[in-house]
C-alpha atoms as a PDB file:
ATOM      1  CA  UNK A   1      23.738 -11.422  -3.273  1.00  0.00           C
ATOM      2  CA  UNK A   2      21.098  -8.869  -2.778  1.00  0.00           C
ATOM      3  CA  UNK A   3      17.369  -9.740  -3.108  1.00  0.00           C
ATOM      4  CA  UNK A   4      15.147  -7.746  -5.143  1.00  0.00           C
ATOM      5  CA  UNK A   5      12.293  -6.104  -2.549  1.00  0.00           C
ATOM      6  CA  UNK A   6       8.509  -6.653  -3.291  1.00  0.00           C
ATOM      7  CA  UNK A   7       6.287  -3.886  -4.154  1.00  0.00           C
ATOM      8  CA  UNK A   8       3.242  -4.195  -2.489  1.00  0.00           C
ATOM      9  CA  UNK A   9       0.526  -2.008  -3.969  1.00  0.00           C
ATOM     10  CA  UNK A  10      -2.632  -1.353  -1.095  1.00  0.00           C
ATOM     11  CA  UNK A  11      -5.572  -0.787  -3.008  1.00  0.00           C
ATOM     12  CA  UNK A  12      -9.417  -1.129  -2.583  1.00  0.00           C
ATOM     13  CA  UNK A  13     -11.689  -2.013  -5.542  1.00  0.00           C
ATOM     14  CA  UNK A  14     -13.291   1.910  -6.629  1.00  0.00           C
ATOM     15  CA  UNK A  15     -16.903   0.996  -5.807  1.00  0.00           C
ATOM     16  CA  UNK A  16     -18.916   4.255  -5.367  1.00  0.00           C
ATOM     17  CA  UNK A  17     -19.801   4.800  -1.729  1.00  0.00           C
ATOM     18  CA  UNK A  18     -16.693   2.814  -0.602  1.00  0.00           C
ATOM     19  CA  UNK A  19     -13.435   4.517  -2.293  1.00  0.00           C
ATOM     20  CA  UNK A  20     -12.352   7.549  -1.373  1.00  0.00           C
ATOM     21  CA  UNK A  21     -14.770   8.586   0.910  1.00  0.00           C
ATOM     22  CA  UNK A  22     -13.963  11.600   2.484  1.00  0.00           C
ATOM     23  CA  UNK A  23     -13.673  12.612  -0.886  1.00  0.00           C
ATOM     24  CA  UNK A  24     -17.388  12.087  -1.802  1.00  0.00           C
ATOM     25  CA  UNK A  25     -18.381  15.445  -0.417  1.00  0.00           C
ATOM     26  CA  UNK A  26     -16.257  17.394  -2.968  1.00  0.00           C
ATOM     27  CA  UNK A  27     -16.436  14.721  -5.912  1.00  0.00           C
ATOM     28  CA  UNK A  28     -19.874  12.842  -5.003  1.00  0.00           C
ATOM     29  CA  UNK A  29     -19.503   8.611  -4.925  1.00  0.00           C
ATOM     30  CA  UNK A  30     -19.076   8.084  -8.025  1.00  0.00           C
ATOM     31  CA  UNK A  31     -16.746  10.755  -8.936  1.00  0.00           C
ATOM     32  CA  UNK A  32     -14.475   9.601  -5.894  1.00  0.00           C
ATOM     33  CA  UNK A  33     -14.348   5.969  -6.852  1.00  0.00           C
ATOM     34  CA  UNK A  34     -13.462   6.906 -10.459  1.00  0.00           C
ATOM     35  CA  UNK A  35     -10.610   9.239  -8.966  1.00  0.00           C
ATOM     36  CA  UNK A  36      -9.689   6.493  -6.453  1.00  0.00           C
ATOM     37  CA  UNK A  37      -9.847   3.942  -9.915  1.00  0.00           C
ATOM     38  CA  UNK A  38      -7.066   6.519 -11.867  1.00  0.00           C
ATOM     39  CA  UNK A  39      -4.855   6.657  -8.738  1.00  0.00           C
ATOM     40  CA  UNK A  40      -4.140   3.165  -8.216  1.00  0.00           C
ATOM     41  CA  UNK A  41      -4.015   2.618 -12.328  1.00  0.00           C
ATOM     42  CA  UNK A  42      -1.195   5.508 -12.174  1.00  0.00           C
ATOM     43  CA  UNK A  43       0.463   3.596  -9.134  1.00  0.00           C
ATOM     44  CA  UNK A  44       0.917   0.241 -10.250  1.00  0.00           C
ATOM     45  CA  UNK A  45       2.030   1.571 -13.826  1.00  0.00           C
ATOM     46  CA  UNK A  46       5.139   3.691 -11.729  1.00  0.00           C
ATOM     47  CA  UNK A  47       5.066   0.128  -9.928  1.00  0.00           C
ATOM     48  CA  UNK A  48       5.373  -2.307 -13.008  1.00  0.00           C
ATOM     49  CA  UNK A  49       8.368   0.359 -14.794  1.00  0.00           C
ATOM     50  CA  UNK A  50      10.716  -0.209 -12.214  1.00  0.00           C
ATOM     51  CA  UNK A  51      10.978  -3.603 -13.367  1.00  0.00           C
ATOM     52  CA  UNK A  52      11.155  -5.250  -9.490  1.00  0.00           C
ATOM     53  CA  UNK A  53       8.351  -7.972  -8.690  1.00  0.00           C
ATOM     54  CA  UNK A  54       5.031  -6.565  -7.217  1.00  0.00           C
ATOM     55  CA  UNK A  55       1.816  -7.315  -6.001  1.00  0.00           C
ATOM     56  CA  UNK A  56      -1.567  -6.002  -5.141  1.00  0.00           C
ATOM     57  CA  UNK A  57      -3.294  -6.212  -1.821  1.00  0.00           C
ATOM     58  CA  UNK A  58      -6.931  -5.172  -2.403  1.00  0.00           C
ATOM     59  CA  UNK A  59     -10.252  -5.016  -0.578  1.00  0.00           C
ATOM     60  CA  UNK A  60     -13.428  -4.530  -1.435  1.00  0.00           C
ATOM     61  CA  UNK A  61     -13.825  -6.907  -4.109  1.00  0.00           C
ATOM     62  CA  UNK A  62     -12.484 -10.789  -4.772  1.00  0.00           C
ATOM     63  CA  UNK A  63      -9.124 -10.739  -6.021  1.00  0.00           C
ATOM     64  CA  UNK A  64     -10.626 -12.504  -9.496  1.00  0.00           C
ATOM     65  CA  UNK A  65     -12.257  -8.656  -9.991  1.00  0.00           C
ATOM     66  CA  UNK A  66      -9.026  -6.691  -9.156  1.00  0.00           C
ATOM     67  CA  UNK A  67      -7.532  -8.634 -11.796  1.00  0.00           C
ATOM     68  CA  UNK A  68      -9.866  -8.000 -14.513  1.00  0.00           C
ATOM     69  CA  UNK A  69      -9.340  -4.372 -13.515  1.00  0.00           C
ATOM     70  CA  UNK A  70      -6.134  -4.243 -12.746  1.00  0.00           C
ATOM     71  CA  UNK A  71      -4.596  -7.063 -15.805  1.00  0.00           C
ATOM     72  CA  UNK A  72      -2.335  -9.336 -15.172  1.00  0.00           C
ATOM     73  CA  UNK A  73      -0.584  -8.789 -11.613  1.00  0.00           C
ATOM     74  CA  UNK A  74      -0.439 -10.838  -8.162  1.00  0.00           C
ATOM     75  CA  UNK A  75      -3.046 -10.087  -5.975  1.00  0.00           C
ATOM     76  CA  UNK A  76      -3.325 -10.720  -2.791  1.00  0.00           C
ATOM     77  CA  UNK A  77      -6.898 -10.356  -0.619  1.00  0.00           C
ATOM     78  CA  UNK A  78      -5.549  -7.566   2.217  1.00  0.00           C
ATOM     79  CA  UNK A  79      -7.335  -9.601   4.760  1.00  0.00           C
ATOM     80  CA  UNK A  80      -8.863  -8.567   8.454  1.00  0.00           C
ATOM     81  CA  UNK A  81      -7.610  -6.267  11.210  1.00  0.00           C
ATOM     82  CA  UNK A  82      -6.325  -2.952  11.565  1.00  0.00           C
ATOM     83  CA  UNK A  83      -3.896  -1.987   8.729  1.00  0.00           C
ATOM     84  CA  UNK A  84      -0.650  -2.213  10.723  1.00  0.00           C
ATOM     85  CA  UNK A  85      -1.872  -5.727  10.982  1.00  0.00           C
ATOM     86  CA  UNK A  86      -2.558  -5.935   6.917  1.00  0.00           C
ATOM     87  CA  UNK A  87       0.606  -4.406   6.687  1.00  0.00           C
ATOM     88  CA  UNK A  88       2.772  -6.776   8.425  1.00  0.00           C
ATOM     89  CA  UNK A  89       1.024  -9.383   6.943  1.00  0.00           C
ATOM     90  CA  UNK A  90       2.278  -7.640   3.382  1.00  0.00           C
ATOM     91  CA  UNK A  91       5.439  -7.770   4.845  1.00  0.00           C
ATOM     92  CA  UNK A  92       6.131 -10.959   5.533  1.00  0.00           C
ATOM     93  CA  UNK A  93       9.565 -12.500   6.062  1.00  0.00           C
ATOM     94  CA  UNK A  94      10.853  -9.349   3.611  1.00  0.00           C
ATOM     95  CA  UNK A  95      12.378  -7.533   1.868  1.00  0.00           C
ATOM     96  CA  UNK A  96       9.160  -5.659   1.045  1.00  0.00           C
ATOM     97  CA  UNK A  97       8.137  -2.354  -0.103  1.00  0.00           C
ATOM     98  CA  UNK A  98       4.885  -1.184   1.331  1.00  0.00           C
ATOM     99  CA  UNK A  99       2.492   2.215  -0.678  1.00  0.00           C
ATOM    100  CA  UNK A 100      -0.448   3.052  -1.244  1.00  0.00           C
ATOM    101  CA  UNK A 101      -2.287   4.433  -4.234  1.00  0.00           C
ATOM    102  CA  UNK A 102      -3.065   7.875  -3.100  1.00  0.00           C
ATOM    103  CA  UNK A 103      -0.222   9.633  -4.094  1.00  0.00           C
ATOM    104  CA  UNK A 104      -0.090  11.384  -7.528  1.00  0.00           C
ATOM    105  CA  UNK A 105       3.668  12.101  -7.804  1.00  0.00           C
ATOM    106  CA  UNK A 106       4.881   8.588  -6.856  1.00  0.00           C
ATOM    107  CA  UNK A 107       7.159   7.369  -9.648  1.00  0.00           C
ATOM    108  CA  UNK A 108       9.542   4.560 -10.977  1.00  0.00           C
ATOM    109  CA  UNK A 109      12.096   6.533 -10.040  1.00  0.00           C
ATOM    110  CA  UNK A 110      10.849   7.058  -6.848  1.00  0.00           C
ATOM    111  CA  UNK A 111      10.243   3.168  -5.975  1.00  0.00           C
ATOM    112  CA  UNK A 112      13.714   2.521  -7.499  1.00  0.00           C
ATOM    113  CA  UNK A 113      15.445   4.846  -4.875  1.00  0.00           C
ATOM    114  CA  UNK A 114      13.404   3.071  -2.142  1.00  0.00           C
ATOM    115  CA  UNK A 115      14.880  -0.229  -3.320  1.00  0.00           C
ATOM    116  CA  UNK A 116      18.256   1.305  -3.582  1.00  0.00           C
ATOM    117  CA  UNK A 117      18.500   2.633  -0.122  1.00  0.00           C
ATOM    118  CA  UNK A 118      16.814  -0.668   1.353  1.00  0.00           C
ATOM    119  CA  UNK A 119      19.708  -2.527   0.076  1.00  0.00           C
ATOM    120  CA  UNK A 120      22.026  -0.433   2.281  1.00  0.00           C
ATOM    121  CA  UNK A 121      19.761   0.596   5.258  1.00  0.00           C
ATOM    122  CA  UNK A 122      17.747  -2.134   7.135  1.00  0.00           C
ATOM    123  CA  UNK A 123      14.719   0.341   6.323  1.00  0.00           C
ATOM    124  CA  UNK A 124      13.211   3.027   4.432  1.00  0.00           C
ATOM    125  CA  UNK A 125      10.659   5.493   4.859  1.00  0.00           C
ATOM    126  CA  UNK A 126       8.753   8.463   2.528  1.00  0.00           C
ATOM    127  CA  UNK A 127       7.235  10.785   4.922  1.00  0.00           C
ATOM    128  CA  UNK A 128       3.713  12.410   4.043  1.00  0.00           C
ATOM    129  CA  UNK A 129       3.066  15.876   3.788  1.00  0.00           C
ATOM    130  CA  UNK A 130      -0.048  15.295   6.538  1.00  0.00           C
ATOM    131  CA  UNK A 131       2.028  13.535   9.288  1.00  0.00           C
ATOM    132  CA  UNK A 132       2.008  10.153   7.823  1.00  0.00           C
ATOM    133  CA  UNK A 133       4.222   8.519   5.118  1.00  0.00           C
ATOM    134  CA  UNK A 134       3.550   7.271   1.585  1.00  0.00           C
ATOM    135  CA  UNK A 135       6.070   4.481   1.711  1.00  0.00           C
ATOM    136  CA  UNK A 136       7.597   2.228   4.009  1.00  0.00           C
ATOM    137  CA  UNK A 137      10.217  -0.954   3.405  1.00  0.00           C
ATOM    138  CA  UNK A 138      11.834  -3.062   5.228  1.00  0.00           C
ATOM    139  CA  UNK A 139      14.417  -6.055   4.755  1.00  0.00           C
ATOM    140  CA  UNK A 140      13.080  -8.262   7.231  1.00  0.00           C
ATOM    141  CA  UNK A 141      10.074  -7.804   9.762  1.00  0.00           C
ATOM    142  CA  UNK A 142      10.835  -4.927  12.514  1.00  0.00           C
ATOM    143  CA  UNK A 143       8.752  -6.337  15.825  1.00  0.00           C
ATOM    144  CA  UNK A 144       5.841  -3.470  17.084  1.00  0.00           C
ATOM    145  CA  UNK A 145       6.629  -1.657  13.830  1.00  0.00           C
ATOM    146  CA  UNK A 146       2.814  -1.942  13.024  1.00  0.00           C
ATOM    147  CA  UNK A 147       1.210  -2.208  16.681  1.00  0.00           C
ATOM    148  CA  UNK A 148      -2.394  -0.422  16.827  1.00  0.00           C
ATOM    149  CA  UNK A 149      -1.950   3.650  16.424  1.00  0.00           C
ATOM    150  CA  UNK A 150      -3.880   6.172  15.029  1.00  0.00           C
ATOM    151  CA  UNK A 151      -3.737   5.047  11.227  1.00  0.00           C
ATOM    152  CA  UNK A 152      -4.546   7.956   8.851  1.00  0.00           C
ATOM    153  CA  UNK A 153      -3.662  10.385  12.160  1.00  0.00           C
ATOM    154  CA  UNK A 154      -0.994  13.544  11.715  1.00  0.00           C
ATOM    155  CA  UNK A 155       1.145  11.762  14.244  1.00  0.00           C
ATOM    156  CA  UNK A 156       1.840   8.215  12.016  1.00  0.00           C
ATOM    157  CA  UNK A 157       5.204   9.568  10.765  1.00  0.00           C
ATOM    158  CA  UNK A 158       6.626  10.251  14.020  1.00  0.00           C
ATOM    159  CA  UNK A 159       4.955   7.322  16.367  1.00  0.00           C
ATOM    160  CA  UNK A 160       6.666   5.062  13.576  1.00  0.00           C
ATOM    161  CA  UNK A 161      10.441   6.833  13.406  1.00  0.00           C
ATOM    162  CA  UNK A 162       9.967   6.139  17.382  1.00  0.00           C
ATOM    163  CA  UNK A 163       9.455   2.914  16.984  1.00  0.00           C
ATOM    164  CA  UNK A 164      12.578   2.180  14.562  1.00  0.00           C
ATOM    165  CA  UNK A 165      14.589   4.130  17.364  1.00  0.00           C
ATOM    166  CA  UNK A 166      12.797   1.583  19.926  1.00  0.00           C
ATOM    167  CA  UNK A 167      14.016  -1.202  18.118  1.00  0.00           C
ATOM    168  CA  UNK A 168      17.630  -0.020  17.081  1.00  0.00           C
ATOM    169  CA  UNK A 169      16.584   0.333  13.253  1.00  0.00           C
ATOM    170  CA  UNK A 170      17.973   3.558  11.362  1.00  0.00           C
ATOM    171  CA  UNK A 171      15.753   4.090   8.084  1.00  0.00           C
ATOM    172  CA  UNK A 172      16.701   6.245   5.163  1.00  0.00           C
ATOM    173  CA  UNK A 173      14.493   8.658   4.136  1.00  0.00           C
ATOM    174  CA  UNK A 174      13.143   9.501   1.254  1.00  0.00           C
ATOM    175  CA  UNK A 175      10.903  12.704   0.195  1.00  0.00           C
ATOM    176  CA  UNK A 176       8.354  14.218   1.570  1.00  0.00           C
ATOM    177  CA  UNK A 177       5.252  13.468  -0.779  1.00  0.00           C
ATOM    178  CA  UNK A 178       1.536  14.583  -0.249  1.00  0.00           C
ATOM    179  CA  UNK A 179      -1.156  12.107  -0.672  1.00  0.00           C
ATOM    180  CA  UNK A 180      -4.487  13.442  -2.208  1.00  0.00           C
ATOM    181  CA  UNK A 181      -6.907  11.797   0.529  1.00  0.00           C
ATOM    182  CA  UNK A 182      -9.340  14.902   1.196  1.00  0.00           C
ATOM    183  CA  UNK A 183     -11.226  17.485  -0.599  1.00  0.00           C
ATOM    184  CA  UNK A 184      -8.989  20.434  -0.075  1.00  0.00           C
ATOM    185  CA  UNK A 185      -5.628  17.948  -1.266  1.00  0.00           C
ATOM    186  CA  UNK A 186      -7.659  18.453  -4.654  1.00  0.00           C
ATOM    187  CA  UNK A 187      -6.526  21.413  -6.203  1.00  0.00           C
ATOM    188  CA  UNK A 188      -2.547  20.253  -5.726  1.00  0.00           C
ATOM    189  CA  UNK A 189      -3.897  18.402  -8.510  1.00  0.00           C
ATOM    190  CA  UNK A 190      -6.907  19.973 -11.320  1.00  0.00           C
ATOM    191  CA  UNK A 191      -5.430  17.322 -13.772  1.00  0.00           C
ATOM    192  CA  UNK A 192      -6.736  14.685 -11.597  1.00  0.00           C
END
């Protein structure tokens, strides 16, 4: 019997000055948190049409003000440390799907073909555009997967396919995706 992976949704509340900010230059803070506010709304709508259970790790706000944002969904308070550390936390005993809310093309179809390869490959990844990925799962924890690296760096994609090869894991691959994260990923998008 397969189990059904979690969707884990990483989010921070939109409050101006703390969303999005290397987007505040182009948008200003309040224009930034309201694009950060849309991104995560689109994400956990692609999130609750696949149908699979889901949560939302947040910051920035108690999880009592996510959920009047957000409606009725699991949330989860990311907690301290670097984010391979919040991520593993996310994680958990698995199966899990890790993404974030910073990518405008992610879809239910998308999430569903994540699920559907992590129920034949111990792992799955969606490479970003910008060296990182958009999407990671895994069917059970994967030790030094998150260890301390550059987060956010061009190198995240390839530091983490090294460290599945470290540890014998093979994971399929999905598309490569671009994540809107700084003022020149804006025009990919004017309807944003």
């Amino acid at each position: 019997m397969t189990i059904s992976p979690r969707i884990v949704l990483f989010t921070r509340y939109p409050t101006p000055g703390r969303a999005k900010t290397r987007l505040i230059p182009a948008l200003g803070a309040a224009g930034a948190a309201a694009l950060h506010r849309r991104l995560t709304e689109r994400a956990l709508a692609a999130i609750r049409a696949t149908g699979l259970p889901h949560e939302v790790r947040s910051t920035g706000a108690p999880a009592a003000a996510v959920r009047r944002w957000l409606g009725d969904v699991a949330v989860v308070p990311q907690g301290r440390g670097h984010l391979g550390a919040r991520m593993r936390r996310a994680v958990g005993q698995g199966p899990a799907i890790l993404v974030g809310a910073d990518i405008p093309e992610l879809s239910a179809d998308l999430l569903r073909a994540a699920a559907k390869a992590l129920a034949a490959h111990p792992a799955v990844i969606g490479p970003a555009a910008d060296g990182g990925y958009w999407l990671i799962g895994l069917r059970a924890p994967v030790p030094g997967l998150f260890a301390p690296m550059a987060w956010g760096g061009p190198d995240v994609f390839a530091a983490t396919m090294a460290r599945f090869v470290r540890a014998g894991v093979a994971p399929a691959r999905l598309p490569v995706l671009a994540d809107l994260d700084r003022p020149e990923d804006l025009a990919r998008w004017p309807g944003l």
